[in-house]
PDB file of N, CA and C in Angstrom:
ATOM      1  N   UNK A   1       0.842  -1.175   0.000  1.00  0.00           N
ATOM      2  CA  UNK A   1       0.000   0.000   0.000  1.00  0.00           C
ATOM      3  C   UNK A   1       0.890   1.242   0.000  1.00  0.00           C
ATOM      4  N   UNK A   2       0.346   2.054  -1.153  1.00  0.00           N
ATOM      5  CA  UNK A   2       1.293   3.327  -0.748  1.00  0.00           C
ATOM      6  C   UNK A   2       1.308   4.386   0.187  1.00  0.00           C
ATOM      7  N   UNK A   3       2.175   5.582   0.553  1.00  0.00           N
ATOM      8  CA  UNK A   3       1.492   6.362   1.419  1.00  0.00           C
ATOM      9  C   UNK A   3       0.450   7.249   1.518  1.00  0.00           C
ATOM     10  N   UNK A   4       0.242   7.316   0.304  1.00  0.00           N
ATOM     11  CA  UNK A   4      -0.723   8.505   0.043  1.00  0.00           C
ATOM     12  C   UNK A   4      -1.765   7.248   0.852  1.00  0.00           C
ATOM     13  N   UNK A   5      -2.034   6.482   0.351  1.00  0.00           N
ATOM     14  CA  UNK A   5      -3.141   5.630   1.004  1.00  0.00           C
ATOM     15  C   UNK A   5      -3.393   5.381   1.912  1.00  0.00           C
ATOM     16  N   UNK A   6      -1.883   5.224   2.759  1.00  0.00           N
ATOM     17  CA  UNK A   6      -1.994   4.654   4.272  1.00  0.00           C
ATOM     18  C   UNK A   6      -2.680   6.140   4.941  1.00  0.00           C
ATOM     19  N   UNK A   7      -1.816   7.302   4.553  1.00  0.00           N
ATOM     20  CA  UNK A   7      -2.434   8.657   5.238  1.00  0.00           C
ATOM     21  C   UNK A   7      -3.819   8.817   5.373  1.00  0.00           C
ATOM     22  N   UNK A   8      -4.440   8.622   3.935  1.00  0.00           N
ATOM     23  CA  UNK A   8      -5.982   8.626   3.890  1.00  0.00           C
ATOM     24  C   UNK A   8      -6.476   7.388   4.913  1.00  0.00           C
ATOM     25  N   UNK A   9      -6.236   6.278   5.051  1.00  0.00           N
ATOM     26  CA  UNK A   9      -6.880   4.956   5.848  1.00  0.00           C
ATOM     27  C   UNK A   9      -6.611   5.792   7.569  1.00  0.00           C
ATOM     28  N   UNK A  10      -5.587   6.492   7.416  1.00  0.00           N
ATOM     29  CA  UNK A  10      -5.391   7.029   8.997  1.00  0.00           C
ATOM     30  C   UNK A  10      -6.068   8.045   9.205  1.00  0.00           C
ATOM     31  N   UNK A  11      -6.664   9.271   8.365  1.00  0.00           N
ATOM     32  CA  UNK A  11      -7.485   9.952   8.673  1.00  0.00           C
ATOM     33  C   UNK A  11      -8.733   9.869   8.899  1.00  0.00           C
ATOM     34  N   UNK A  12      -9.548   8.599   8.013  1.00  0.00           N
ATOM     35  CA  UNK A  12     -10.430   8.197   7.997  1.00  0.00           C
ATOM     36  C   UNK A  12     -10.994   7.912   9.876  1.00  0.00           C
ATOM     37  N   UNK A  13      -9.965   6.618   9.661  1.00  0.00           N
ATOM     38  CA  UNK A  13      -9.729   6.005  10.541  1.00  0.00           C
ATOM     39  C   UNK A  13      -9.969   6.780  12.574  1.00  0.00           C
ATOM     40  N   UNK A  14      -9.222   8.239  12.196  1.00  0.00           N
ATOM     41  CA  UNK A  14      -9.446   9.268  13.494  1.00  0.00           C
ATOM     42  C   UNK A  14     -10.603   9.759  13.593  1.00  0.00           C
ATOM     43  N   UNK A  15     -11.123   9.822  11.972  1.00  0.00           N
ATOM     44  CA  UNK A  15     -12.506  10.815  12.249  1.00  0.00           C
ATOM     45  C   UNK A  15     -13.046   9.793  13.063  1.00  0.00           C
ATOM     46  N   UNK A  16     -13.284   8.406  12.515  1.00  0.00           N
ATOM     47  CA  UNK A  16     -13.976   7.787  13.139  1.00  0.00           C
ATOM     48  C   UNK A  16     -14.176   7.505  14.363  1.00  0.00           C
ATOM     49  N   UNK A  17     -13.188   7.379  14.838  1.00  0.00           N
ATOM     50  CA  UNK A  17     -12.690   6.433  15.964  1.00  0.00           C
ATOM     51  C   UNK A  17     -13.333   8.487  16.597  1.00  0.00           C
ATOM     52  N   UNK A  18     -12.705   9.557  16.415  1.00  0.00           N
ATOM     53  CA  UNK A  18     -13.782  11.127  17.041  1.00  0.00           C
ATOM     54  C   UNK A  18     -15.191  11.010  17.375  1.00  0.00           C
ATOM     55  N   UNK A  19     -15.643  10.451  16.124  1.00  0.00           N
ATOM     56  CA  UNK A  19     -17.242  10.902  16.109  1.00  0.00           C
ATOM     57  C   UNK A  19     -18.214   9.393  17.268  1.00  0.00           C
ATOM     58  N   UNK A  20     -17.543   8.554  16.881  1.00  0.00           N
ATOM     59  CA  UNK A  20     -17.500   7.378  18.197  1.00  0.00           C
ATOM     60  C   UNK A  20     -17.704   7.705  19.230  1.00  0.00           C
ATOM     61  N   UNK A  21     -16.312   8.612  20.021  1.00  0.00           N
ATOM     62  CA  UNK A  21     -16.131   9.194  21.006  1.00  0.00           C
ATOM     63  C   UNK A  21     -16.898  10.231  21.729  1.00  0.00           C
ATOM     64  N   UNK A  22     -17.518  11.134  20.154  1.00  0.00           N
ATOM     65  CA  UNK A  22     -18.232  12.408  20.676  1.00  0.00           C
ATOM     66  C   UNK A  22     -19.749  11.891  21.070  1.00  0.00           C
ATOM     67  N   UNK A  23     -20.375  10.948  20.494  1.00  0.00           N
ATOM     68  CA  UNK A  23     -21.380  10.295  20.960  1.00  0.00           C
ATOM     69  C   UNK A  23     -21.642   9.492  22.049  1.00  0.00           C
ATOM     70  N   UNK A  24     -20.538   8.100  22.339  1.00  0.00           N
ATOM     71  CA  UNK A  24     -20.161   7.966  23.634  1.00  0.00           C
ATOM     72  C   UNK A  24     -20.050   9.329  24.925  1.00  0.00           C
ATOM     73  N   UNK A  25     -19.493  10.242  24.635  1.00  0.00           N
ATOM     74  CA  UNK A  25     -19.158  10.861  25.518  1.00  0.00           C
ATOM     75  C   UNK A  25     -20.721  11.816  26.118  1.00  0.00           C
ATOM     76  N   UNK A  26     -21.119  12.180  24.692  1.00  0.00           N
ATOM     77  CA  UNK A  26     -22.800  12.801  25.119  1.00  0.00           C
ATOM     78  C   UNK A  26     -23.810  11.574  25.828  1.00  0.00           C
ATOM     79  N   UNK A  27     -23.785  10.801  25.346  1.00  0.00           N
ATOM     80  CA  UNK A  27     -24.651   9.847  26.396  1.00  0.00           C
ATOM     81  C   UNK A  27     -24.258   9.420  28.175  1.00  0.00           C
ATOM     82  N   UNK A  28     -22.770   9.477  27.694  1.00  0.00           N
ATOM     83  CA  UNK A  28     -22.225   9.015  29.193  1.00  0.00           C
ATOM     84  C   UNK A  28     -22.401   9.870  29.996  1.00  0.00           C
ATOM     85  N   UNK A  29     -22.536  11.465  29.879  1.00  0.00           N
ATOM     86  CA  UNK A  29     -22.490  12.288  30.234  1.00  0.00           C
ATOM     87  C   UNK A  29     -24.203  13.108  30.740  1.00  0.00           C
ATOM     88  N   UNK A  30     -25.458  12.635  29.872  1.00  0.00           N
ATOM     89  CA  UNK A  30     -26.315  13.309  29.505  1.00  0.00           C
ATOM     90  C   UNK A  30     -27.287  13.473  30.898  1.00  0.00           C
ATOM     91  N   UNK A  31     -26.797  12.159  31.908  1.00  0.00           N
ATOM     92  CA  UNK A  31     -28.126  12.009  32.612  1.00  0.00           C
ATOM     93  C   UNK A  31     -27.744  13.013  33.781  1.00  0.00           C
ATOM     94  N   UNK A  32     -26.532  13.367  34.262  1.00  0.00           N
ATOM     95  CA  UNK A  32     -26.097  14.539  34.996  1.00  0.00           C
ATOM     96  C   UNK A  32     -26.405  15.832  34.296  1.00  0.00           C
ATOM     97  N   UNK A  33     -25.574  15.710  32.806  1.00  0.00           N
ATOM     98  CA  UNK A  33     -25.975  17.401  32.799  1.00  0.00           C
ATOM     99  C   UNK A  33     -27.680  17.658  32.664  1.00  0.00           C
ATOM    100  N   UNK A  34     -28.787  16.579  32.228  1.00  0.00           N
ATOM    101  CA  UNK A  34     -30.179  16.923  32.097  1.00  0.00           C
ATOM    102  C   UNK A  34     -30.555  17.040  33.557  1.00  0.00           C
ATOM    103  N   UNK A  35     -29.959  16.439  34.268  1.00  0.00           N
ATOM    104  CA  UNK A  35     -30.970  16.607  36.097  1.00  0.00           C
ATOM    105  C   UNK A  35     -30.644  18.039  36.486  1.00  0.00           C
ATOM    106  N   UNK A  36     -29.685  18.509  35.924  1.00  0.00           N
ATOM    107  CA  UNK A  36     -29.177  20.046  36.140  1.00  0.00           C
ATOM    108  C   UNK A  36     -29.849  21.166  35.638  1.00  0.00           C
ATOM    109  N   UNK A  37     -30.121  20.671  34.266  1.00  0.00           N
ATOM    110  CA  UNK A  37     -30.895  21.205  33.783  1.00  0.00           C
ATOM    111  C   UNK A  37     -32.195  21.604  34.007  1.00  0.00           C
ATOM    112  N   UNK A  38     -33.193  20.249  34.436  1.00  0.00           N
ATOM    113  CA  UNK A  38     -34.573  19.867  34.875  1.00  0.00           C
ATOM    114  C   UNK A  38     -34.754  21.006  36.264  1.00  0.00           C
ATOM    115  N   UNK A  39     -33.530  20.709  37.037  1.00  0.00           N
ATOM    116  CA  UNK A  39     -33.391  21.534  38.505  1.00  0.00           C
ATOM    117  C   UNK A  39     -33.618  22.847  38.159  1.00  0.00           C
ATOM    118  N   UNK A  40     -33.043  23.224  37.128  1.00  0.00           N
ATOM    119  CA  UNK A  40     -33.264  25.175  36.926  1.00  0.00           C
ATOM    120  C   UNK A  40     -34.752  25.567  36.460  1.00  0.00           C
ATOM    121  N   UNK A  41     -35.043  25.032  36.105  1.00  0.00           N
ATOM    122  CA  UNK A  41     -36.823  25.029  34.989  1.00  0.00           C
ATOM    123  C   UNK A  41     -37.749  25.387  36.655  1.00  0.00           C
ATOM    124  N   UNK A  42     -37.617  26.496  36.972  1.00  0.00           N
ATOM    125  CA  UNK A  42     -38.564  26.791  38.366  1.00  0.00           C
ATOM    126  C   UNK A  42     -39.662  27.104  37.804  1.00  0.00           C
ATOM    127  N   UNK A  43     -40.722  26.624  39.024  1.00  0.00           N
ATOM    128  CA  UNK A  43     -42.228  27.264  39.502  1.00  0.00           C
ATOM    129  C   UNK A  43     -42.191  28.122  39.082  1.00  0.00           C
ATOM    130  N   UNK A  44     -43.235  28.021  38.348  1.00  0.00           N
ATOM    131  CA  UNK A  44     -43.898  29.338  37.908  1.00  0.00           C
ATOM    132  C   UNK A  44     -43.504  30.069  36.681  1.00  0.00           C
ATOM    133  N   UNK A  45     -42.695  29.473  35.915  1.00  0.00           N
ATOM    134  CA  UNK A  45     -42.070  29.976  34.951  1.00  0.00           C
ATOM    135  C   UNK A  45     -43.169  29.800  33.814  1.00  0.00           C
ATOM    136  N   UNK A  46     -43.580  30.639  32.902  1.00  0.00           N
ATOM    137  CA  UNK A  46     -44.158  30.584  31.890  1.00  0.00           C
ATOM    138  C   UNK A  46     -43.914  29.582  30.690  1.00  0.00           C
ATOM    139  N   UNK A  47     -44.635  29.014  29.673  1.00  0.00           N
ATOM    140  CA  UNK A  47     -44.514  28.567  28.526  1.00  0.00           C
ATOM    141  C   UNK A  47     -43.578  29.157  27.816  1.00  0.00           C
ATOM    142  N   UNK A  48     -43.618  30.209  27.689  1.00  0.00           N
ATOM    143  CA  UNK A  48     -42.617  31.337  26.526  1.00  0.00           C
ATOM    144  C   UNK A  48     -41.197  31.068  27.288  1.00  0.00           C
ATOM    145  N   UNK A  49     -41.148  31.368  28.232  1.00  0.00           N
ATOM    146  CA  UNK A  49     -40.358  31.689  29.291  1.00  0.00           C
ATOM    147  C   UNK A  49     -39.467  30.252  28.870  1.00  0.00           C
ATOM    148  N   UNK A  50     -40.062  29.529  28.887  1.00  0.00           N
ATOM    149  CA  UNK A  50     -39.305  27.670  29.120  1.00  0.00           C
ATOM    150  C   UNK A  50     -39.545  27.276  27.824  1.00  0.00           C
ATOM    151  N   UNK A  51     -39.615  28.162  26.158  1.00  0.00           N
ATOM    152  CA  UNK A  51     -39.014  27.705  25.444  1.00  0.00           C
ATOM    153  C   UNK A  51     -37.576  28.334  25.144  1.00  0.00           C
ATOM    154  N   UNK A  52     -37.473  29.579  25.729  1.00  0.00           N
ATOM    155  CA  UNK A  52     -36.588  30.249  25.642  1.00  0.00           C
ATOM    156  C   UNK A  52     -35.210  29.786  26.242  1.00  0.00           C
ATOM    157  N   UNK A  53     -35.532  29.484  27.309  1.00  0.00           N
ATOM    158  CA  UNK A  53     -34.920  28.310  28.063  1.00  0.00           C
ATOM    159  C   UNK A  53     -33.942  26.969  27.669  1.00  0.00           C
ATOM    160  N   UNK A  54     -35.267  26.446  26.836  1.00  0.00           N
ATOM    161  CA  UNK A  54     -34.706  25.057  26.030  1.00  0.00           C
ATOM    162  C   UNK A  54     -34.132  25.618  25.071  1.00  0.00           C
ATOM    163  N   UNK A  55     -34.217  26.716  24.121  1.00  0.00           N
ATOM    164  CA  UNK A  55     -33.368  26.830  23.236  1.00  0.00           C
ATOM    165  C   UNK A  55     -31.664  27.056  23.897  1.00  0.00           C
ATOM    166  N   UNK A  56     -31.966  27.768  25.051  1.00  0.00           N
ATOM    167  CA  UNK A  56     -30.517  28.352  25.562  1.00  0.00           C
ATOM    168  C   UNK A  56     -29.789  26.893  26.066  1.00  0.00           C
ATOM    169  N   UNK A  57     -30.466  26.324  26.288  1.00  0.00           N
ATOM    170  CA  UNK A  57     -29.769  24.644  26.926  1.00  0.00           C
ATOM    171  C   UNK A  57     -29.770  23.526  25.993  1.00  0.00           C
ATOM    172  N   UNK A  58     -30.053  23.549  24.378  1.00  0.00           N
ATOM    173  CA  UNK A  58     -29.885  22.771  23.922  1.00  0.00           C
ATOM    174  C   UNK A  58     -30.889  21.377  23.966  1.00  0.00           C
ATOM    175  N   UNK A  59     -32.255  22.289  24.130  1.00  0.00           N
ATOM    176  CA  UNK A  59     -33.520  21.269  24.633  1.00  0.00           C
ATOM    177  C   UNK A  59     -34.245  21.846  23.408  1.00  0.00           C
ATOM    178  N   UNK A  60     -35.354  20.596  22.906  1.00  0.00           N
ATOM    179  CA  UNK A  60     -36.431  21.118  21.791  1.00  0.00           C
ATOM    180  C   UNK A  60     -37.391  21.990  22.857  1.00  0.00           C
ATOM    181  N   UNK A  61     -36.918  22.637  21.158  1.00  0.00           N
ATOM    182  CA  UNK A  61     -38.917  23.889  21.769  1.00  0.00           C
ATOM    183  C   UNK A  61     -39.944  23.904  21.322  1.00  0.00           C
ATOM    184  N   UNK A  62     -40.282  22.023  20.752  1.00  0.00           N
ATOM    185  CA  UNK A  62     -41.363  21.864  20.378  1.00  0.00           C
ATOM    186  C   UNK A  62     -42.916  23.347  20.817  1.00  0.00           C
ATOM    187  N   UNK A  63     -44.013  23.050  20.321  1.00  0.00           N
ATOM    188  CA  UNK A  63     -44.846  24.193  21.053  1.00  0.00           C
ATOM    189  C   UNK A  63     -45.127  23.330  21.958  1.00  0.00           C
ATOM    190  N   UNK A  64     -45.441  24.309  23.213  1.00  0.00           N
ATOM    191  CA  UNK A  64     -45.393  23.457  24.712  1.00  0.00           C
ATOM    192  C   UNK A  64     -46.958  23.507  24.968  1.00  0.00           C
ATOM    193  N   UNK A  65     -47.994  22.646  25.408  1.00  0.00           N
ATOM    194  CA  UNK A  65     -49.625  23.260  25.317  1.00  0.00           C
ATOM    195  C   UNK A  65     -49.315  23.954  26.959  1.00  0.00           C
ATOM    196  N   UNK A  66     -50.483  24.647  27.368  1.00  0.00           N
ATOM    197  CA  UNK A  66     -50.548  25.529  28.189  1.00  0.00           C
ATOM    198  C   UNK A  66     -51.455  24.732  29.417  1.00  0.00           C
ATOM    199  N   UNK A  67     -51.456  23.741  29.580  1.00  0.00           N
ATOM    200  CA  UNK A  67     -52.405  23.011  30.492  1.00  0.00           C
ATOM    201  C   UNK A  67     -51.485  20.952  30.241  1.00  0.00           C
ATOM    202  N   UNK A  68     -51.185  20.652  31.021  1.00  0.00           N
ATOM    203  CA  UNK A  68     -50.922  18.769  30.433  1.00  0.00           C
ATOM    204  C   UNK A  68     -49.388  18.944  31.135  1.00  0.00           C
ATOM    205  N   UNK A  69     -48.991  17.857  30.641  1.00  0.00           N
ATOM    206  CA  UNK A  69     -47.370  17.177  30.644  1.00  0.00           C
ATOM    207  C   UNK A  69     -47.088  17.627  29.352  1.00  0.00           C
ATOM    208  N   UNK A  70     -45.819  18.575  29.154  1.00  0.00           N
ATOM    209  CA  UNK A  70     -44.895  18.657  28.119  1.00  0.00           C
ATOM    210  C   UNK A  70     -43.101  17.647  28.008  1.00  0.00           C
ATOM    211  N   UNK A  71     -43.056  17.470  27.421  1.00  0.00           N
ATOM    212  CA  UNK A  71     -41.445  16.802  27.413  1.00  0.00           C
ATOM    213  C   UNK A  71     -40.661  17.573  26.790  1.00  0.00           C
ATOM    214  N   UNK A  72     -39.635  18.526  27.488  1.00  0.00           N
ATOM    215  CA  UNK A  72     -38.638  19.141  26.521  1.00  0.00           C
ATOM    216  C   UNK A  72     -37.495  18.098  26.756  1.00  0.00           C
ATOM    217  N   UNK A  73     -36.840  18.119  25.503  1.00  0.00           N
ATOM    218  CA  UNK A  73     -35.869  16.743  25.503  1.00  0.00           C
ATOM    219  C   UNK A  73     -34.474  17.443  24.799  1.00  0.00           C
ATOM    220  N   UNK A  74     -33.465  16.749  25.228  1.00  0.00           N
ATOM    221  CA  UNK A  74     -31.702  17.424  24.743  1.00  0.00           C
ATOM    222  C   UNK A  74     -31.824  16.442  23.504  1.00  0.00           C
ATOM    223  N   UNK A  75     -31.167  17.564  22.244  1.00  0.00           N
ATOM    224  CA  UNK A  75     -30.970  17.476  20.701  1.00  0.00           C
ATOM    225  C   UNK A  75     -29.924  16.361  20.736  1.00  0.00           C
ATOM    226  N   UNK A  76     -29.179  16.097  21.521  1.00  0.00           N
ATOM    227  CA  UNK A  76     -27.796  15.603  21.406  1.00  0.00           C
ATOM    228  C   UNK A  76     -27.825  14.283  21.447  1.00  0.00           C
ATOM    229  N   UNK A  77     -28.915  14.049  22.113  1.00  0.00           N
ATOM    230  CA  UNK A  77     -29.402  12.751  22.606  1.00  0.00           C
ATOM    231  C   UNK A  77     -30.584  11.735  21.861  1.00  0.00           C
ATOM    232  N   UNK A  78     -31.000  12.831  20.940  1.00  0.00           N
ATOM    233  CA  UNK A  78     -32.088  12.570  20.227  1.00  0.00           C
ATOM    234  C   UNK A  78     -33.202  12.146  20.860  1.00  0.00           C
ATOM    235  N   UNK A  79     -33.840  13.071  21.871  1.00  0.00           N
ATOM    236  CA  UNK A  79     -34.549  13.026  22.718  1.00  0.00           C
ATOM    237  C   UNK A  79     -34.493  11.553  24.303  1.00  0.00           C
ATOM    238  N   UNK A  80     -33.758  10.986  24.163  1.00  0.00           N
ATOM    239  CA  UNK A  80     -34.160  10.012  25.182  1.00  0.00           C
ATOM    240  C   UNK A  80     -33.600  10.333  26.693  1.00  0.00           C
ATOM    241  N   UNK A  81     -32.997  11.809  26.578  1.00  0.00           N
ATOM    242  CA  UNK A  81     -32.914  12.301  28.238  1.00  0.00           C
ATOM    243  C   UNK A  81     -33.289  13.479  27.812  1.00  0.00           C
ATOM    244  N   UNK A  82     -34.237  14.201  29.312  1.00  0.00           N
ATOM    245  CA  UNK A  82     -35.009  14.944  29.012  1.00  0.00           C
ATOM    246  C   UNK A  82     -35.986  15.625  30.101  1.00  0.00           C
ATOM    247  N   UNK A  83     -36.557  16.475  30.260  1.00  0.00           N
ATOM    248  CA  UNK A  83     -37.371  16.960  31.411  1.00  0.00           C
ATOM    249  C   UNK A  83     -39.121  16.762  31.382  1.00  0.00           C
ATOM    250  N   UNK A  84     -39.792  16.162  32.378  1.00  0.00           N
ATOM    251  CA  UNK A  84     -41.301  15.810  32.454  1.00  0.00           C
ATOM    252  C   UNK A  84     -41.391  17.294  32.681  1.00  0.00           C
ATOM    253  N   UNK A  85     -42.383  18.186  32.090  1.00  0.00           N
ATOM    254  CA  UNK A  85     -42.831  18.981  32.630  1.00  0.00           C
ATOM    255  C   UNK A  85     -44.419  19.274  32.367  1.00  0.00           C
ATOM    256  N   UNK A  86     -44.667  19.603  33.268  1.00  0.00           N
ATOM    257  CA  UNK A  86     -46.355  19.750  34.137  1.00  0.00           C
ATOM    258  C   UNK A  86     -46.557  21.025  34.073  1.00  0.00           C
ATOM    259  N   UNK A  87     -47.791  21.606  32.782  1.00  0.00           N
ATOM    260  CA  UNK A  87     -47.815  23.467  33.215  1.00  0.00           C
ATOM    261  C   UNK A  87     -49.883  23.443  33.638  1.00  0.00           C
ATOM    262  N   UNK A  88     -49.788  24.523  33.653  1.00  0.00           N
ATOM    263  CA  UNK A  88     -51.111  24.519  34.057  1.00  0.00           C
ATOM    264  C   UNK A  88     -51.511  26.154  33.929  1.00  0.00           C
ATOM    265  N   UNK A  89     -52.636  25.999  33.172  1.00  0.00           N
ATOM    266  CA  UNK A  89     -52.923  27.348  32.384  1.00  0.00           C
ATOM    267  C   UNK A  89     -51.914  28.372  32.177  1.00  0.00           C
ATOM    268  N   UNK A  90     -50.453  28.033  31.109  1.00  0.00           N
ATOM    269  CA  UNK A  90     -49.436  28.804  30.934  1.00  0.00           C
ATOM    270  C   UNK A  90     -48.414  28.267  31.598  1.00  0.00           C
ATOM    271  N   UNK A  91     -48.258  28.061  32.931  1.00  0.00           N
ATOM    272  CA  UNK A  91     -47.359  27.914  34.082  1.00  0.00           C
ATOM    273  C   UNK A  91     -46.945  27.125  34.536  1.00  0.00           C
ATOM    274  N   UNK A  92     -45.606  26.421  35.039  1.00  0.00           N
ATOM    275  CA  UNK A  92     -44.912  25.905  34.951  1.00  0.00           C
ATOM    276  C   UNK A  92     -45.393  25.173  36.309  1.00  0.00           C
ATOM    277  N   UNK A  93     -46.040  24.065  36.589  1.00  0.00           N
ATOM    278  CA  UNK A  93     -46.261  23.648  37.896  1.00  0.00           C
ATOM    279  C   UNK A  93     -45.351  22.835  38.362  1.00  0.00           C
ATOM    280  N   UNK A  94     -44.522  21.569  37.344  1.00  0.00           N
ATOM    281  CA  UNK A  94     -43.490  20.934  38.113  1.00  0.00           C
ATOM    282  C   UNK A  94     -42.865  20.108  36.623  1.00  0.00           C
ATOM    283  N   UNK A  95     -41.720  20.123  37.678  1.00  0.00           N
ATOM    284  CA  UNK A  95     -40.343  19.677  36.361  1.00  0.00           C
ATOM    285  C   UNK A  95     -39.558  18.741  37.097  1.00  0.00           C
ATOM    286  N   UNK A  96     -39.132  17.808  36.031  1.00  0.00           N
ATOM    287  CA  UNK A  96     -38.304  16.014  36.754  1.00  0.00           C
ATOM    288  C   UNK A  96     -37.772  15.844  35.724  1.00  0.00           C
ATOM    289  N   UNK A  97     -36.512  14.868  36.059  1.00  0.00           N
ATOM    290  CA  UNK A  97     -36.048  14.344  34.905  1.00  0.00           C
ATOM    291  C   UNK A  97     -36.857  13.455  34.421  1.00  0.00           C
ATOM    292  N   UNK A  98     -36.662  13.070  33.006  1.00  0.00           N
ATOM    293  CA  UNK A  98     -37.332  11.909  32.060  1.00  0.00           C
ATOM    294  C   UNK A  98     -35.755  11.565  31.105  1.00  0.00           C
ATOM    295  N   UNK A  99     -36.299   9.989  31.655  1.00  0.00           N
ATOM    296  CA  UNK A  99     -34.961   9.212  30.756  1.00  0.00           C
ATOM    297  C   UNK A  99     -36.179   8.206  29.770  1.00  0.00           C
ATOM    298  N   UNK A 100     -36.419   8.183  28.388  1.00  0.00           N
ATOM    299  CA  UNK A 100     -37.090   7.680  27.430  1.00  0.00           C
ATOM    300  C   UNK A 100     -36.480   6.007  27.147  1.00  0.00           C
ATOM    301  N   UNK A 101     -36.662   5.627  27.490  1.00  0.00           N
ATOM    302  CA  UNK A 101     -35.959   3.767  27.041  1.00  0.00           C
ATOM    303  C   UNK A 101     -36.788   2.916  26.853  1.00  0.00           C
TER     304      UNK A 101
END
């Protein structure tokens, strides 16, 4: 094999063995940084208020209804860690983690 080849099989080879890593590392990581997350989402916080929120933290801002259980969930994860949240006419009544499996 020549070198030009071997170089290319070795670059390949890093991305891969990176993008492996960067995914491993977001999952291994996700269920701490989301309980951190879930913890800041306070009483009383509005709908608007807590999409603004999820955008700043890397959570969907699906539309949230104003009364029910909403799930805002981390992009990184492709939703399967994530926050239960409970509003009630607008308002934010209570927030927990949610792990989807």
């Amino acid at each position: 094999m020549g070198r030009f080849r071997k170089a290319i099989n070795t670059i390949f080879g890093i991305a891969i063995l990176g993008g492996i890593s960067y995914y491993t590392y977001n999952f291994a990581s996700a269920e701490s940084r989301i309980r951190a997350v879930c913890a800041e989402i306070q009483q009383g916080m509005t709908t608007k208020e807590l999409q603004a929120f999820a955008l700043t933290h890397g959570l969907s801002s699906f539309k949230l209804k104003e009364s029910g259980i909403n799930y805002v969930v981390e992009t990184k994860t492709y939703g399967r860690f994530g926050c239960k949240v409970i509003t009630e006419s607008g308002f934010i009544k209570e927030s927990e983690y949610n792990f989807a499996d």
